[in-house]
Protein backbone atom coordinates (compact mmCIF):
# COMPACT_ATOMS: atom_id res chain seq x y z
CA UNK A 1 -16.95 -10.03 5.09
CA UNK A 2 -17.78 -8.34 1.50
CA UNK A 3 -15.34 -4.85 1.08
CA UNK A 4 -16.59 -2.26 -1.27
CA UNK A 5 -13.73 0.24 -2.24
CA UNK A 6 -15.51 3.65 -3.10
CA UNK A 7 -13.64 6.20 -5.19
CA UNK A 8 -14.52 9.46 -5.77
CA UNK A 9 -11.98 12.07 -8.02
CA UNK A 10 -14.49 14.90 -8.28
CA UNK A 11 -13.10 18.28 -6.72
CA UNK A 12 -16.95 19.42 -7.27
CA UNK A 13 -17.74 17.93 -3.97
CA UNK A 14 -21.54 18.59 -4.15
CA UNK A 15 -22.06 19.88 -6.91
CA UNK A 16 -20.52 16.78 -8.59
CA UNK A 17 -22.96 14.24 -10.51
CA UNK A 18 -20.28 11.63 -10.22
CA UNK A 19 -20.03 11.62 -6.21
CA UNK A 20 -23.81 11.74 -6.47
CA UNK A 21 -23.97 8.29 -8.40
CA UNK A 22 -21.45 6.63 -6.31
CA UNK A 23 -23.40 7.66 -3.43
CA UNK A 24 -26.22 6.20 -4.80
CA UNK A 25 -24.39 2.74 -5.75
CA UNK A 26 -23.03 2.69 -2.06
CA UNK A 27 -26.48 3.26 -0.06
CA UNK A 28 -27.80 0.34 -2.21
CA UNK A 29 -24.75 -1.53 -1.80
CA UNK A 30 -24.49 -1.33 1.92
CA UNK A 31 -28.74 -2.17 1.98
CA UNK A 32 -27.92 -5.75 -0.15
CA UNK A 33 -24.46 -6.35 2.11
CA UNK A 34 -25.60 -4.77 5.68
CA UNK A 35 -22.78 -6.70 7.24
CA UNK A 36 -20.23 -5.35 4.38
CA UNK A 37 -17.39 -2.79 4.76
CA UNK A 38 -16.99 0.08 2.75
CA UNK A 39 -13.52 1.82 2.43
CA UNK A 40 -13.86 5.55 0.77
CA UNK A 41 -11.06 6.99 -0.72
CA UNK A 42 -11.27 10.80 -2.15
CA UNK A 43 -8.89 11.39 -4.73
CA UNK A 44 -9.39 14.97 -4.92
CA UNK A 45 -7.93 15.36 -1.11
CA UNK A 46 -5.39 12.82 -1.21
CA UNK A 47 -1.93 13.77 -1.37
CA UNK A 48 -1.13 12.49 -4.71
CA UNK A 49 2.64 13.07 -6.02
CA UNK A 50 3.81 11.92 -9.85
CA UNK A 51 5.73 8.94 -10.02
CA UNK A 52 9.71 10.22 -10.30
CA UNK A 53 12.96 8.96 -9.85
CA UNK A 54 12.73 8.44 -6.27
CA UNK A 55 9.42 6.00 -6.37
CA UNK A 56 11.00 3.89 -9.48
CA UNK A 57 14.06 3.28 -7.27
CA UNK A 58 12.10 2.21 -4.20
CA UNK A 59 9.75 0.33 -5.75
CA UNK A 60 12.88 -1.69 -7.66
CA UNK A 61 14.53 -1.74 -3.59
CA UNK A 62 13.94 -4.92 -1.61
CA UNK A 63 11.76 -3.90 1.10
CA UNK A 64 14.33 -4.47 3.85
CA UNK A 65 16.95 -2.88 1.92
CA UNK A 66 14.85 0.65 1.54
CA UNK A 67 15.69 3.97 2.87
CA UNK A 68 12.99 5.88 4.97
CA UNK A 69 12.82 8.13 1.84
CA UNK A 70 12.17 5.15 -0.12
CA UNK A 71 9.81 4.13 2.21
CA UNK A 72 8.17 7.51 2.24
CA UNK A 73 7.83 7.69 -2.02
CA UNK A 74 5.94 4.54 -1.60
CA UNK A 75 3.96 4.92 1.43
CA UNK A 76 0.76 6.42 -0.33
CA UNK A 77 0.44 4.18 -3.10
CA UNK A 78 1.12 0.89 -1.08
CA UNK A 79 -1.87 2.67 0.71
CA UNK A 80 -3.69 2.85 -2.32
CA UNK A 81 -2.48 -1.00 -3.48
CA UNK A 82 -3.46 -2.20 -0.38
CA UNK A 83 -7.45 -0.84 -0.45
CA UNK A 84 -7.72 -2.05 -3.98
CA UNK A 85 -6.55 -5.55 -3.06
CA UNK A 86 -8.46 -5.70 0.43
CA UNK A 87 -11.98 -4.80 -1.76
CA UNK A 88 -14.18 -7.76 -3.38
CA UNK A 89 -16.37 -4.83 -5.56
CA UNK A 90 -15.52 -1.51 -6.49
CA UNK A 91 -16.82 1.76 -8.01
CA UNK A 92 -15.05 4.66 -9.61
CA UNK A 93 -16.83 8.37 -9.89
C-alpha cells in the first residue's frame, strides 16, 4: 500500500494558504491512490523541543543501554523518523 506523509507547519490553521494547497495535493492524491494511506502530521501542535544535551547523549546511547529519560528526549523524533521512513510520497506546507 502507497503512504503519503502530509505536513503542515502553518499556525494560521484556516486562514493559511499553505494548509490550503496541501489539502488540495492530498484530495487529489487520495482520488489517484483510493487504496493509499495518508499519515498527517501538524507541526504547529506537536510538541516540538530543541535538540540539547540530553537528545545528543541518547541518540549516541545503544538503545538497550538508554535511560527512560533518554528514551523520553528521543521519543518524538523517532516518531517523526519513523512517519518519514514509513511514507513512499510526501508534501510539506
Amino acid at each position: 500500500m502507497v503512504t503519503l506523509l502530509r505536513v503542515d507547519a502553518s499556525p494560521m490553521r484556516e486562514h493559511s494558504i499553505s494548509r490550503k494547497l496541501t489539502s488540495q495535493f492530498t484530495d487529489t492524491w487520495a482520488k489517484a491512490h483510493p487504496h493509499g494511506k495518508i499519515i498527517t502530521r501538524d507541526l504547529s501542535k506537536a510538541s516540538l523541543l530543541p535538540v540539547d544535551e540530553t537528545w545528543i547523549a541518547a541518540s549516541w546511547t545503544p538503545q538497550a543501554a538508554r535511560t527512560a529519560e533518554q528514551n523520553q528526549a528521543l521519543s518524538m523524533s523517532d516518531l517523526l523518523v519513523g512517519e518519514l521512513e514509513q511514507a513512499d510520497e510526501y508534501v510539506f506546507g
